[in-house]
C-alpha atoms as a PDB file:
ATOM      1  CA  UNK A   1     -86.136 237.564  62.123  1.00  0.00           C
ATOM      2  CA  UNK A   2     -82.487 238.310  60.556  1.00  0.00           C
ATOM      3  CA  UNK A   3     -81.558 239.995  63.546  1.00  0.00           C
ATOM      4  CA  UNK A   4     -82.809 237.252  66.059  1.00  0.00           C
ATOM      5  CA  UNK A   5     -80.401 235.067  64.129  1.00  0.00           C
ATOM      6  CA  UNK A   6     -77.688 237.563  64.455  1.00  0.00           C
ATOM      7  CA  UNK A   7     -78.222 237.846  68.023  1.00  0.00           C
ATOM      8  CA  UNK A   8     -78.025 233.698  68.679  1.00  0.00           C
ATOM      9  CA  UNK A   9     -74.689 233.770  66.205  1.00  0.00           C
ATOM     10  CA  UNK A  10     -73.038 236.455  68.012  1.00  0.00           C
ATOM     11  CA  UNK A  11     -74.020 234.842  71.761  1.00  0.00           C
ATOM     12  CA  UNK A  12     -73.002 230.936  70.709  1.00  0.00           C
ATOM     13  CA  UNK A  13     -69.739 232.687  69.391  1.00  0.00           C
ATOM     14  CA  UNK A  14     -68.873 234.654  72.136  1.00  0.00           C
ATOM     15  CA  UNK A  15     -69.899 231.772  74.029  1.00  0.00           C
ATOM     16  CA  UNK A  16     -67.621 228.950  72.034  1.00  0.00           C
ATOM     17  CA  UNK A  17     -64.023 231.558  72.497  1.00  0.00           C
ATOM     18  CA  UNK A  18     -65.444 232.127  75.982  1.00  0.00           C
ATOM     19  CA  UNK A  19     -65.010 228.537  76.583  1.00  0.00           C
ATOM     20  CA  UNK A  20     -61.848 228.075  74.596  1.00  0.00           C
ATOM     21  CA  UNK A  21     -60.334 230.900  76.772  1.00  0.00           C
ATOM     22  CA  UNK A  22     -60.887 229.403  80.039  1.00  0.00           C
ATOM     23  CA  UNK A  23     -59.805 225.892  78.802  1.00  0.00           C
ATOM     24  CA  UNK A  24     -56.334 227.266  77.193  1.00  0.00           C
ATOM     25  CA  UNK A  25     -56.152 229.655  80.169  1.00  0.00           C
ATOM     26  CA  UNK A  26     -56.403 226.310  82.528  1.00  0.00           C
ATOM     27  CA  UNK A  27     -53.469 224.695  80.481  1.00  0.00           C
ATOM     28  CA  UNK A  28     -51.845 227.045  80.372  1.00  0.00           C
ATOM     29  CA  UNK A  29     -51.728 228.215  84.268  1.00  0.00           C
ATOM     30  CA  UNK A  30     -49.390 225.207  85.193  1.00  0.00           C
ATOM     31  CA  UNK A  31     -51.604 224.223  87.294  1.00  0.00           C
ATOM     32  CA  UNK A  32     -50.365 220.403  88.359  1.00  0.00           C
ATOM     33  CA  UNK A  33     -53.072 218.717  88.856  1.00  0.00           C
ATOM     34  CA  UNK A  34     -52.562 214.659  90.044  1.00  0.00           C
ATOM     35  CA  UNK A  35     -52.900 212.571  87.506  1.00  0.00           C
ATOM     36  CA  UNK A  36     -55.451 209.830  88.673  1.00  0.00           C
ATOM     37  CA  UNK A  37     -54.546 206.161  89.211  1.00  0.00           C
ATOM     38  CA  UNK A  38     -55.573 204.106  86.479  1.00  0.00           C
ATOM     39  CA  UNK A  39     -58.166 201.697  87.319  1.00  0.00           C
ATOM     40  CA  UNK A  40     -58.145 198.195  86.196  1.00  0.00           C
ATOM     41  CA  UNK A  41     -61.303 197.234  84.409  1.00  0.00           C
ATOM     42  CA  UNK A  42     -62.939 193.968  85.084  1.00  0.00           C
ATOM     43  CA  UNK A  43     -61.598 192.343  81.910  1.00  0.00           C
ATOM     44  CA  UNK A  44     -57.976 193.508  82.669  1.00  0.00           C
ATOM     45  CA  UNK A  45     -58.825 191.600  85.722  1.00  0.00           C
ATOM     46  CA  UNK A  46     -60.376 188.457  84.641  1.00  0.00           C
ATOM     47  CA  UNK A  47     -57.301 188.093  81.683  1.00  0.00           C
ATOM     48  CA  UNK A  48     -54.654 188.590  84.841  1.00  0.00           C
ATOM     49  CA  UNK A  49     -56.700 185.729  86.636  1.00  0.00           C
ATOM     50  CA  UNK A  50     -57.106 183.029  83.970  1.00  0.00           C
ATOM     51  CA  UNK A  51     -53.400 183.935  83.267  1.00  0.00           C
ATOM     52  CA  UNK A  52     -52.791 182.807  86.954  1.00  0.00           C
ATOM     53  CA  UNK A  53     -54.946 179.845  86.415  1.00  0.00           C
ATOM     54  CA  UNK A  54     -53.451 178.730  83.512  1.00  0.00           C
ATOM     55  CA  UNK A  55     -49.913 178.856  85.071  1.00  0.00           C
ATOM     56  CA  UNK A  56     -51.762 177.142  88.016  1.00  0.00           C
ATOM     57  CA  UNK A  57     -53.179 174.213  85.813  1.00  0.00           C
ATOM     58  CA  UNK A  58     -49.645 174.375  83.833  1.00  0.00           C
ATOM     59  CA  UNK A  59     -48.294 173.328  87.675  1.00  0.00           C
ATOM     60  CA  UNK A  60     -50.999 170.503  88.025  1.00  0.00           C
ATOM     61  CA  UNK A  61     -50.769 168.855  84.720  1.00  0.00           C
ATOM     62  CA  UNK A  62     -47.223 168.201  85.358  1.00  0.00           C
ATOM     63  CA  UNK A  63     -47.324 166.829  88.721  1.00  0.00           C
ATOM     64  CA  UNK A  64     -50.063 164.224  86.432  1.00  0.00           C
ATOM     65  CA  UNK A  65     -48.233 161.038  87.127  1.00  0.00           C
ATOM     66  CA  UNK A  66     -47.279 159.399  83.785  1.00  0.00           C
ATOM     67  CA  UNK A  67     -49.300 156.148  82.625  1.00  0.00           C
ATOM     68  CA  UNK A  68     -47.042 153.324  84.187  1.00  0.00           C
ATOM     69  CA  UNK A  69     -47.437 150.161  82.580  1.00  0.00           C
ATOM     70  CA  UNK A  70     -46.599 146.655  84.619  1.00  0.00           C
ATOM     71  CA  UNK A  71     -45.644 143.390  83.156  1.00  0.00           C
ATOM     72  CA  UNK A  72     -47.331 140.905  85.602  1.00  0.00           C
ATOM     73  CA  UNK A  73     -47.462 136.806  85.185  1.00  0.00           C
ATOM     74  CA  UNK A  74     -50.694 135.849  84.164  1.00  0.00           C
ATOM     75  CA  UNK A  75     -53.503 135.389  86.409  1.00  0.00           C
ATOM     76  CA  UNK A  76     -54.333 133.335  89.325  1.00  0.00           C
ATOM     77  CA  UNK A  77     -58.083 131.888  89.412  1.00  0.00           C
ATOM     78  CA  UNK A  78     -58.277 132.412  93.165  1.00  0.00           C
ATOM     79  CA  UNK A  79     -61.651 131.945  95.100  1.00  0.00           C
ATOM     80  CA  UNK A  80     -63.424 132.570  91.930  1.00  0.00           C
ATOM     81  CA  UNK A  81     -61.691 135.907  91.229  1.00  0.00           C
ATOM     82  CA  UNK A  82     -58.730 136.690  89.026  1.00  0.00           C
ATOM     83  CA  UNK A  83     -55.368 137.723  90.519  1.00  0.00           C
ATOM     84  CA  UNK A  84     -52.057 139.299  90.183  1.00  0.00           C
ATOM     85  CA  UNK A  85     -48.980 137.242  92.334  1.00  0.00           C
ATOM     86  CA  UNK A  86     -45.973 138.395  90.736  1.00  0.00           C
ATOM     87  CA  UNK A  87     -45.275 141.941  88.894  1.00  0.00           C
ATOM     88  CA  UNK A  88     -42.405 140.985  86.849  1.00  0.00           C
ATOM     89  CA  UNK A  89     -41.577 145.042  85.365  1.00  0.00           C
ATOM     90  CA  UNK A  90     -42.508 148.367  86.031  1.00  0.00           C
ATOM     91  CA  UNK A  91     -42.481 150.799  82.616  1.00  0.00           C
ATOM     92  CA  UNK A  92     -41.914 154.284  83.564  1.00  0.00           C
ATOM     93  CA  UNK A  93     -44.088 155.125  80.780  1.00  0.00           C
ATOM     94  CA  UNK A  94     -46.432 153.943  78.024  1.00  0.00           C
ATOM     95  CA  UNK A  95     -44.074 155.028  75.362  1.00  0.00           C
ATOM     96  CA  UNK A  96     -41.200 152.407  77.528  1.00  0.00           C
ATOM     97  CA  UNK A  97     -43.328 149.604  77.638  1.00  0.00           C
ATOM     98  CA  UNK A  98     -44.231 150.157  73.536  1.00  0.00           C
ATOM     99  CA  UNK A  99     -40.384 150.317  72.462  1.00  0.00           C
ATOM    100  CA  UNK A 100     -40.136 147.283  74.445  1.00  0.00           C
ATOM    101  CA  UNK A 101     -42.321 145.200  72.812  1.00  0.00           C
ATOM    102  CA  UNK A 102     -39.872 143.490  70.285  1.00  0.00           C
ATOM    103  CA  UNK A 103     -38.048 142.312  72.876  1.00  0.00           C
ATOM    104  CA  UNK A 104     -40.676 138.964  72.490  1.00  0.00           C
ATOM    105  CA  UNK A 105     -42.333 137.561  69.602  1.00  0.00           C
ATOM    106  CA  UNK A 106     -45.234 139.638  68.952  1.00  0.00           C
ATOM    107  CA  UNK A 107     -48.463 138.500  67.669  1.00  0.00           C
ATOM    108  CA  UNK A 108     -50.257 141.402  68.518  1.00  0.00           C
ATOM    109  CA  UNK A 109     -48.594 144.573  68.415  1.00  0.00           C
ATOM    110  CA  UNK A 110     -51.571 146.366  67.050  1.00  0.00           C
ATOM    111  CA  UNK A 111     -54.064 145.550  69.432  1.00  0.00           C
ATOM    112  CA  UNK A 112     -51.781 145.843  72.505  1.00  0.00           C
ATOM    113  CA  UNK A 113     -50.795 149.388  71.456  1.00  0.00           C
ATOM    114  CA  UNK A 114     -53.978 150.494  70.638  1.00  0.00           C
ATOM    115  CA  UNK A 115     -55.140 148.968  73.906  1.00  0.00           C
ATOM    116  CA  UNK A 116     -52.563 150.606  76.182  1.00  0.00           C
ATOM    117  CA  UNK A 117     -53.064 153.911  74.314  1.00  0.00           C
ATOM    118  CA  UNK A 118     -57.037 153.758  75.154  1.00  0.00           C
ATOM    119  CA  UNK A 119     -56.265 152.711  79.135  1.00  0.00           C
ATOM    120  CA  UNK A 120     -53.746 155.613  79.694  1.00  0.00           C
ATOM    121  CA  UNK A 121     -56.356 157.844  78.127  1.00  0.00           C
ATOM    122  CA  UNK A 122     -59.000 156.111  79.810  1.00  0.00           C
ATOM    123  CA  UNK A 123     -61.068 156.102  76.803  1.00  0.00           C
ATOM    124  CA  UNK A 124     -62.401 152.903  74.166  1.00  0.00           C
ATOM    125  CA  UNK A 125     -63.610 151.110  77.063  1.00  0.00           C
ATOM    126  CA  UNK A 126     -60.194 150.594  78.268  1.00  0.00           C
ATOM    127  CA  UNK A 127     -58.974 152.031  81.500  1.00  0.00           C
ATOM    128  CA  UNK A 128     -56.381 152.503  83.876  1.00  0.00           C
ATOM    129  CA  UNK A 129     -55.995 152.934  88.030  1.00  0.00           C
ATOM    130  CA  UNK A 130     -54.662 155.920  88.816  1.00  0.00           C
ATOM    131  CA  UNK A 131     -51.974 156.028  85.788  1.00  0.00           C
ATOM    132  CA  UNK A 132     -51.148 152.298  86.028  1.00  0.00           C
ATOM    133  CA  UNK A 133     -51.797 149.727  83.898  1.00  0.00           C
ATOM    134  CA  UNK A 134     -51.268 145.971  84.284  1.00  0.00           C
ATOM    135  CA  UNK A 135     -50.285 143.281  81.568  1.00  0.00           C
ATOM    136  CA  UNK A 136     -49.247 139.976  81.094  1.00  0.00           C
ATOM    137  CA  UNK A 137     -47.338 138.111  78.096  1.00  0.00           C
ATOM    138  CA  UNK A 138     -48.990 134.589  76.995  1.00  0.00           C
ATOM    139  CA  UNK A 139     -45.993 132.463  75.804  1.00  0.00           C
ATOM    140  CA  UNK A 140     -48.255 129.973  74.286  1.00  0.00           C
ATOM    141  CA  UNK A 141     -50.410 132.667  72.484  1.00  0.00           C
ATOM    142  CA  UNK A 142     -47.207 134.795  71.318  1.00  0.00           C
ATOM    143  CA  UNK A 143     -49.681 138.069  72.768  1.00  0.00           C
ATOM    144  CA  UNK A 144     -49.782 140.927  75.482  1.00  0.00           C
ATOM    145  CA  UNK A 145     -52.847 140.772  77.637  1.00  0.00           C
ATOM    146  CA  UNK A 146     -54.801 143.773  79.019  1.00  0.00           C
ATOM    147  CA  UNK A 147     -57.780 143.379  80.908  1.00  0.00           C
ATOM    148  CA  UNK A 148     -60.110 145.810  82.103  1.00  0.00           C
ATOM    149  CA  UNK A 149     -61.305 143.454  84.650  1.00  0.00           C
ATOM    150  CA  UNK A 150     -57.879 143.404  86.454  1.00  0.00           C
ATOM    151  CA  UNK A 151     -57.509 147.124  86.619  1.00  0.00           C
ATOM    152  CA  UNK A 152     -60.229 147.282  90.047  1.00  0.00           C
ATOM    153  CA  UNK A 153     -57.698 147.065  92.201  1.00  0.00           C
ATOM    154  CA  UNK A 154     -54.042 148.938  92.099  1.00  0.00           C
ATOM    155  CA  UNK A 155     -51.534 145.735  92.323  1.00  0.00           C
ATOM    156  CA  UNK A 156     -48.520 147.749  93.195  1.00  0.00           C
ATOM    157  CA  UNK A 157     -49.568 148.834  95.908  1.00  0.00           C
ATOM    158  CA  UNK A 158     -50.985 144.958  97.018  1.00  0.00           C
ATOM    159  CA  UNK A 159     -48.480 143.782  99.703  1.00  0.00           C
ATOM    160  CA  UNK A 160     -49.147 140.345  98.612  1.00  0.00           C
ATOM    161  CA  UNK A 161     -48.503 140.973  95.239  1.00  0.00           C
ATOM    162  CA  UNK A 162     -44.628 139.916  94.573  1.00  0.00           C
ATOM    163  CA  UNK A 163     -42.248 142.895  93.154  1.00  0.00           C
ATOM    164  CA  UNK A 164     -39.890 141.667  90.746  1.00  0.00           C
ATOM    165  CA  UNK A 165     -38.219 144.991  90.332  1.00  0.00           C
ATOM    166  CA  UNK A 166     -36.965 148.090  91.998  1.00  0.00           C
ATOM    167  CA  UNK A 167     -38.880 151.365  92.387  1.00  0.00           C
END
């Protein structure tokens, strides 16, 4: 039995420099052999597109128009609906028409801020169409006005809606 062990250690040694021989041998010929192209796996891939995405969405959220508020007079009752004559301002922004708001006597700062916040972001039950928003000062009342009900229809774009400013 010893020597049927010495016989498997001799052959796996002769076997293992056997094998180290040919493999320095191969290195060691110069050999050039071309080094193959490196493949891209799948999850290379899939970062490189949501990279591309993201610069793609990065494009569309700033062609987003910004939320434009209008000052309009208030309200007609007209054939039982409610409607905008007369834009008096256009606010190139929500953050405008806020700084603005101490231009008048105020009585509800708050609640108009809070409401044009929720209409740009369409959210609190407040909304606007396509970016724009429409309110309306009431002198007697000392407030700013926003309705949901008058943002069903975009008024700037209503040719018989009067435009008290420039574009």
């Amino acid at each position: 039995m010893a020597s049927g062990l010495l016989k498997l250690a001799t052959l796996g040694g002769v076997a293992a420099s056997g094998g180290g021989i040919v493999a320095g041998a191969s290195m060691m010929s110069g050999s050039k052999q071309e080094v193959p192209e490196i493949q891209k796996t799948s999850t290379q891939v899939e970062a490189e597109e949501n990279l591309a995405q993201s610069d793609d969405l990065s494009l569309f959220e700033s062609k987003i128009p910004a939320c434009i508020v209008y000052e309009a007079e208030k309200p007609i009752q007209e054939g039982g609906n409610s409607k905008f004559k007369k834009l008096l301002r256009k606010f190139g922004s929500k953050e405008e028409f806020l700084q603005k708001l101490n231009e008048k006597e105020v009585a509800n700062t708050e609640a108009i801020t809070t409401d044009v916040n929720n209409a740009c972001g369409n959210t609190g039950g407040k909304k606007s169409l396509d970016g724009s928003i429409y309110v309306w000062y009431s002198e007697s009342d000392k407030k700013w006005i926003y309705s949901t009900q008058m943002h069903e229809k975009d008024w700037s774009k209503d040719n018989e809606v009067v435009k008290s400013f420039t574009s």
